[in-house]
Protein backbone atom coordinates (compact mmCIF):
# COMPACT_ATOMS: atom_id res chain seq x y z
CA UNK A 1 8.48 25.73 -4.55
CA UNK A 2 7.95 22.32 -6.12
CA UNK A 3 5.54 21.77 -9.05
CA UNK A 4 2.43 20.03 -7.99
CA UNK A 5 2.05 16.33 -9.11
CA UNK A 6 0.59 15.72 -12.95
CA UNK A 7 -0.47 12.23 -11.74
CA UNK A 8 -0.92 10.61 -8.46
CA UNK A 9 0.78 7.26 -8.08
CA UNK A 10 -1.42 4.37 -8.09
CA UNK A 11 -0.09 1.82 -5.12
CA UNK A 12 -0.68 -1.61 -5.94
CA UNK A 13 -1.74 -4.19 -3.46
CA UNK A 14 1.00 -6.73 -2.31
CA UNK A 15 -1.43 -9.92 -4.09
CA UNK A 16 -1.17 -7.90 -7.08
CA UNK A 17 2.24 -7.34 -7.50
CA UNK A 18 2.43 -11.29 -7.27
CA UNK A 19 -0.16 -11.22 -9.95
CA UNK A 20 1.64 -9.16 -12.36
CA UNK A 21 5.40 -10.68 -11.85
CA UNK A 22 3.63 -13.75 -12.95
CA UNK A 23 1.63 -12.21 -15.69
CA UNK A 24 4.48 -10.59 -17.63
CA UNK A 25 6.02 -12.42 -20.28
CA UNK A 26 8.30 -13.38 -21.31
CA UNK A 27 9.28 -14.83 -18.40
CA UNK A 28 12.82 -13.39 -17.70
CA UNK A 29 11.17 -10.08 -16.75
CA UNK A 30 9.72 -11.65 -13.65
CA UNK A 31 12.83 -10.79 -11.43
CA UNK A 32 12.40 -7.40 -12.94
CA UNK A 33 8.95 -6.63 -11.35
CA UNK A 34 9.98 -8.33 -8.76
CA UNK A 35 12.97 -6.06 -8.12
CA UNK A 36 11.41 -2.96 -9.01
CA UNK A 37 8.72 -3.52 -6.62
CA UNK A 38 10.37 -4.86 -3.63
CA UNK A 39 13.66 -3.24 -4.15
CA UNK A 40 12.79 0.26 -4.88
CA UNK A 41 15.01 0.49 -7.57
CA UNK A 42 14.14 3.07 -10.41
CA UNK A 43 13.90 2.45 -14.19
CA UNK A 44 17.49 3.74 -15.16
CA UNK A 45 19.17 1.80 -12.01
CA UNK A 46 17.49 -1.75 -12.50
CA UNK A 47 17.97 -1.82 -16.76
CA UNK A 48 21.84 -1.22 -15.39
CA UNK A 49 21.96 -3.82 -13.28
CA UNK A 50 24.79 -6.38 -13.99
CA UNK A 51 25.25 -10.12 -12.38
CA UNK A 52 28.46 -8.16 -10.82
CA UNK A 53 25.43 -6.06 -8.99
CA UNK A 54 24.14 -9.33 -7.20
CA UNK A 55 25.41 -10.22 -3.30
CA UNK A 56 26.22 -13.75 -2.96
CA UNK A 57 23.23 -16.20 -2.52
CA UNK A 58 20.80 -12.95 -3.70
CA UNK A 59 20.92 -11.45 -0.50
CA UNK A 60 21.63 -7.54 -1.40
CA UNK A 61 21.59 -5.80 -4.57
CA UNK A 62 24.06 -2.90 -4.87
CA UNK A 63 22.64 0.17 -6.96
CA UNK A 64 25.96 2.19 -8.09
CA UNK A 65 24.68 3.03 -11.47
CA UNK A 66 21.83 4.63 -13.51
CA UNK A 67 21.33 4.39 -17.09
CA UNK A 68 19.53 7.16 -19.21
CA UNK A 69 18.51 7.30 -22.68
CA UNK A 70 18.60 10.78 -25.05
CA UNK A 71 18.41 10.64 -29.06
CA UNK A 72 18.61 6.91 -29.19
CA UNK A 73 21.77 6.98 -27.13
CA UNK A 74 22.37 5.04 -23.45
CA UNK A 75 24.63 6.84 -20.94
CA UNK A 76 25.46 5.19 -17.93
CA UNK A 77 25.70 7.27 -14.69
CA UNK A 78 25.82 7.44 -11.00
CA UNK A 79 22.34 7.34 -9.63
CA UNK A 80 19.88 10.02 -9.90
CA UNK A 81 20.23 10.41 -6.25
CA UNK A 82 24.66 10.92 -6.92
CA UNK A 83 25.65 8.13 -4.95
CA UNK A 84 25.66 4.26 -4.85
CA UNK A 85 23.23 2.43 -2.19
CA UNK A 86 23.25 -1.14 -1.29
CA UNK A 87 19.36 -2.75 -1.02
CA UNK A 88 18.98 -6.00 0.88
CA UNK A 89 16.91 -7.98 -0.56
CA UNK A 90 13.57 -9.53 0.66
CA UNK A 91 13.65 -13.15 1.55
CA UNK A 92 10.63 -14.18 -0.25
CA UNK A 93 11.63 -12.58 -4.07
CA UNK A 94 15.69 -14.60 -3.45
CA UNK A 95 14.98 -18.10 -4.78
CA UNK A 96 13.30 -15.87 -8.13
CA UNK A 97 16.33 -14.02 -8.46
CA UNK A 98 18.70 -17.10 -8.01
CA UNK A 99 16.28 -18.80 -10.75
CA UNK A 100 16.66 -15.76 -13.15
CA UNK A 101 20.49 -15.62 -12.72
CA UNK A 102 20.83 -19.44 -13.68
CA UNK A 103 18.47 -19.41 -16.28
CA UNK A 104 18.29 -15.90 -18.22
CA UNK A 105 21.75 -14.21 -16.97
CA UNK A 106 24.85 -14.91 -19.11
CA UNK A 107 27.98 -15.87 -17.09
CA UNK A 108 30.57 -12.86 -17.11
CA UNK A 109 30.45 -10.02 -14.38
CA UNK A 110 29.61 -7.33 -16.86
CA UNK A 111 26.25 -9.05 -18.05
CA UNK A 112 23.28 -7.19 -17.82
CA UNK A 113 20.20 -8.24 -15.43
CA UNK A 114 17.82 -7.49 -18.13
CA UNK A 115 19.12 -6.62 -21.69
CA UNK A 116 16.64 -6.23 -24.37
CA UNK A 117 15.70 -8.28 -26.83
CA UNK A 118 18.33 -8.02 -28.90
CA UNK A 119 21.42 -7.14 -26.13
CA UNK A 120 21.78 -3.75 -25.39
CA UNK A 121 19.73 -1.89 -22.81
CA UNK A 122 16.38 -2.48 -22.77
CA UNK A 123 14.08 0.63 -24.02
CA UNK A 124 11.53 2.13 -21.14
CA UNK A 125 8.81 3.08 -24.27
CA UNK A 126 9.27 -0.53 -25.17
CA UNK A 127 9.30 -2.32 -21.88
CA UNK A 128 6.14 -0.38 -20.84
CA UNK A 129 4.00 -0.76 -24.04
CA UNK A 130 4.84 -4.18 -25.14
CA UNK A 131 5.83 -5.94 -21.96
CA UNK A 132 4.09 -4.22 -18.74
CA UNK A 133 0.63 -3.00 -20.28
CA UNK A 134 -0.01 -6.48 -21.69
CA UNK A 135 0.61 -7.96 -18.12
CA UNK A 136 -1.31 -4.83 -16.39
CA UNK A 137 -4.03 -5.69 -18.90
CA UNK A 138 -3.82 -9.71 -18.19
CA UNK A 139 -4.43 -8.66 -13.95
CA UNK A 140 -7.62 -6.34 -14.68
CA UNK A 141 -5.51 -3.10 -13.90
CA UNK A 142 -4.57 -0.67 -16.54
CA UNK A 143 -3.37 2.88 -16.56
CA UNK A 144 -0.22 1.70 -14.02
CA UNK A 145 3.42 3.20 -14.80
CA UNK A 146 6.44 1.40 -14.30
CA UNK A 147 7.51 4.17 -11.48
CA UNK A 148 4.27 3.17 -9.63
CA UNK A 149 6.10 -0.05 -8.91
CA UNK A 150 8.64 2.39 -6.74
CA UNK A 151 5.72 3.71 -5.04
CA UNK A 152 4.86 0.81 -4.49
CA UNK A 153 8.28 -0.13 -2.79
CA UNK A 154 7.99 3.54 -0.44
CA UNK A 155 5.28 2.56 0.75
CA UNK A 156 6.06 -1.01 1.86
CA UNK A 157 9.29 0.26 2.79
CA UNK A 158 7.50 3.11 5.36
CA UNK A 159 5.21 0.55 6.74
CA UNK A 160 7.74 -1.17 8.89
CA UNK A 161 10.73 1.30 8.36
CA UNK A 162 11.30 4.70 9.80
CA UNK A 163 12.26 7.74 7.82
CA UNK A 164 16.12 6.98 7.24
CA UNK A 165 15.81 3.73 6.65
CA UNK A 166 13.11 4.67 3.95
CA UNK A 167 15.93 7.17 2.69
CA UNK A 168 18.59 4.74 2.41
CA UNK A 169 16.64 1.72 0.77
CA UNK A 170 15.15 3.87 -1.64
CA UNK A 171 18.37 6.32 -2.06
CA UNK A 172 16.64 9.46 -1.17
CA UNK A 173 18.52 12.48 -1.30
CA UNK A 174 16.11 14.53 0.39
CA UNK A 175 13.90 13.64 3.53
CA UNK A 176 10.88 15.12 1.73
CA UNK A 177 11.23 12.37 -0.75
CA UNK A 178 10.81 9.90 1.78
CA UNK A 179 8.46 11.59 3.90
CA UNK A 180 5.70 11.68 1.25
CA UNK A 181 5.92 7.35 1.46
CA UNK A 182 5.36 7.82 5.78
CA UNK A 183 2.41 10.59 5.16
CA UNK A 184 0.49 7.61 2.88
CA UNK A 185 0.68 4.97 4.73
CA UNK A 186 -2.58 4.28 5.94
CA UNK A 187 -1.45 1.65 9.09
CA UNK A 188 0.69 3.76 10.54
CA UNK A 189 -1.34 6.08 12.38
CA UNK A 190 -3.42 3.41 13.68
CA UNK A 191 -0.14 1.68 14.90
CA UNK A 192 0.49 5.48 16.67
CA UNK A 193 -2.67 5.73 18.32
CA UNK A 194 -2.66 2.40 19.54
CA UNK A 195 0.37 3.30 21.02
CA UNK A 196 -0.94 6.27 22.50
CA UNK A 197 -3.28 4.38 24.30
CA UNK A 198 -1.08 1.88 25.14
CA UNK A 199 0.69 5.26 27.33
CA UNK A 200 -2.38 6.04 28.64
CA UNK A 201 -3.34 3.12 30.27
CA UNK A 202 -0.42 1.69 31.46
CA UNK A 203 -0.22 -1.16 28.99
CA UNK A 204 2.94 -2.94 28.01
CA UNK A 205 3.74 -2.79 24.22
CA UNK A 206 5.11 -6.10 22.99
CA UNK A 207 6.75 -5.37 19.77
């Protein structure tokens, strides 16, 4: 039996995930919202990602690693899920990406997406309290965790994806995982019941 939930995630709206990418600063951690958001991609998986990680012209990002921190010490690893995924990327976040790699991305395969200040992986405590809660603040919405940007991805994701292609692009090991994201979506039983009636009287769906 799973635990129940300390916290329920808070979803962001898609305007406000706009609003934040452009409220954090400094500015390199734009494509980091950005990913996180759009991408699914967890904490430990996107401070791993490398310019090696990238597709060519930003058009998929592939996950393979996951990088956790214990008594001050980094450890890279597979994913939490065991096993590499590859994430295409949304159209609309590519030209940001493509702007971060030319501008805050140093030149060699191995370079990280998003070191910290001082090289290195960047610290979670640090990234939330001194990066994210000042933006959060700066939009008029507090009290948000970094994971609530994954939420936010699920469901996105479940709005115009079915369950294993919600399992895939977030790297779900489990369908319950992914089934939580189809549960919350608020359009989709609408979408069903219009359907439904679509059956009943003899209309033709279009899409």
């Amino acid at each position: 039996m799973n635990p129940p939930r300390k916290r329920d995630p808070v979803i962001l709206e898609v305007p406000e995930i706009a609003a934040l990418a452009d409220a954090i600063q400094p500015p390199r951690l734009k494509a980091l919202v950005l990913l996180s958001a759009w991408c699914g991609v967890r904490w430990g998986e996107v401070s791993e990602l490398r310019r090696k990680d990238v597709g060519d012209d930003c058009q998929v990002l592939y996950v393979g690693r996951g990088v956790t921190r214990r008594d001050g010490v980094y450890r890279v690893d597979t994913p939490k899920s065991g096993k590499g995924r590859t994430v295409v990327i949304p159209p609309h976040i590519r030209v940001e990406l493509r702007t971060h790699l030319a501008t805050h991305v140093d030149e060699g395969a191995e370079s990280l997406l998003f070191p910290a200040a001082k090289g290195g992986h960047m610290n979670d405590r640090v990234f939330s309290r001194e990066y994210f809660a000042k933006a959060l603040k700066a939009i008029g919405r507090e009290g948000i965790r970094v994971h609530d940007l994954r939420h936010f991805a699920g469901t996105q994701t479940a709005r115009v994806g079915n369950l294993v292609e919600t399992m895939g692009r977030l790297g779900h090991s489990t369908v319950k995982a992914s089934l939580i994201y189809q549960q919350v979506v608020s359009g989709r039983d609408a979408a069903v019941a219009e359907a439904l009636s679509a059956l009943a009287t003899g209309d033709t769906l279009t899409n």
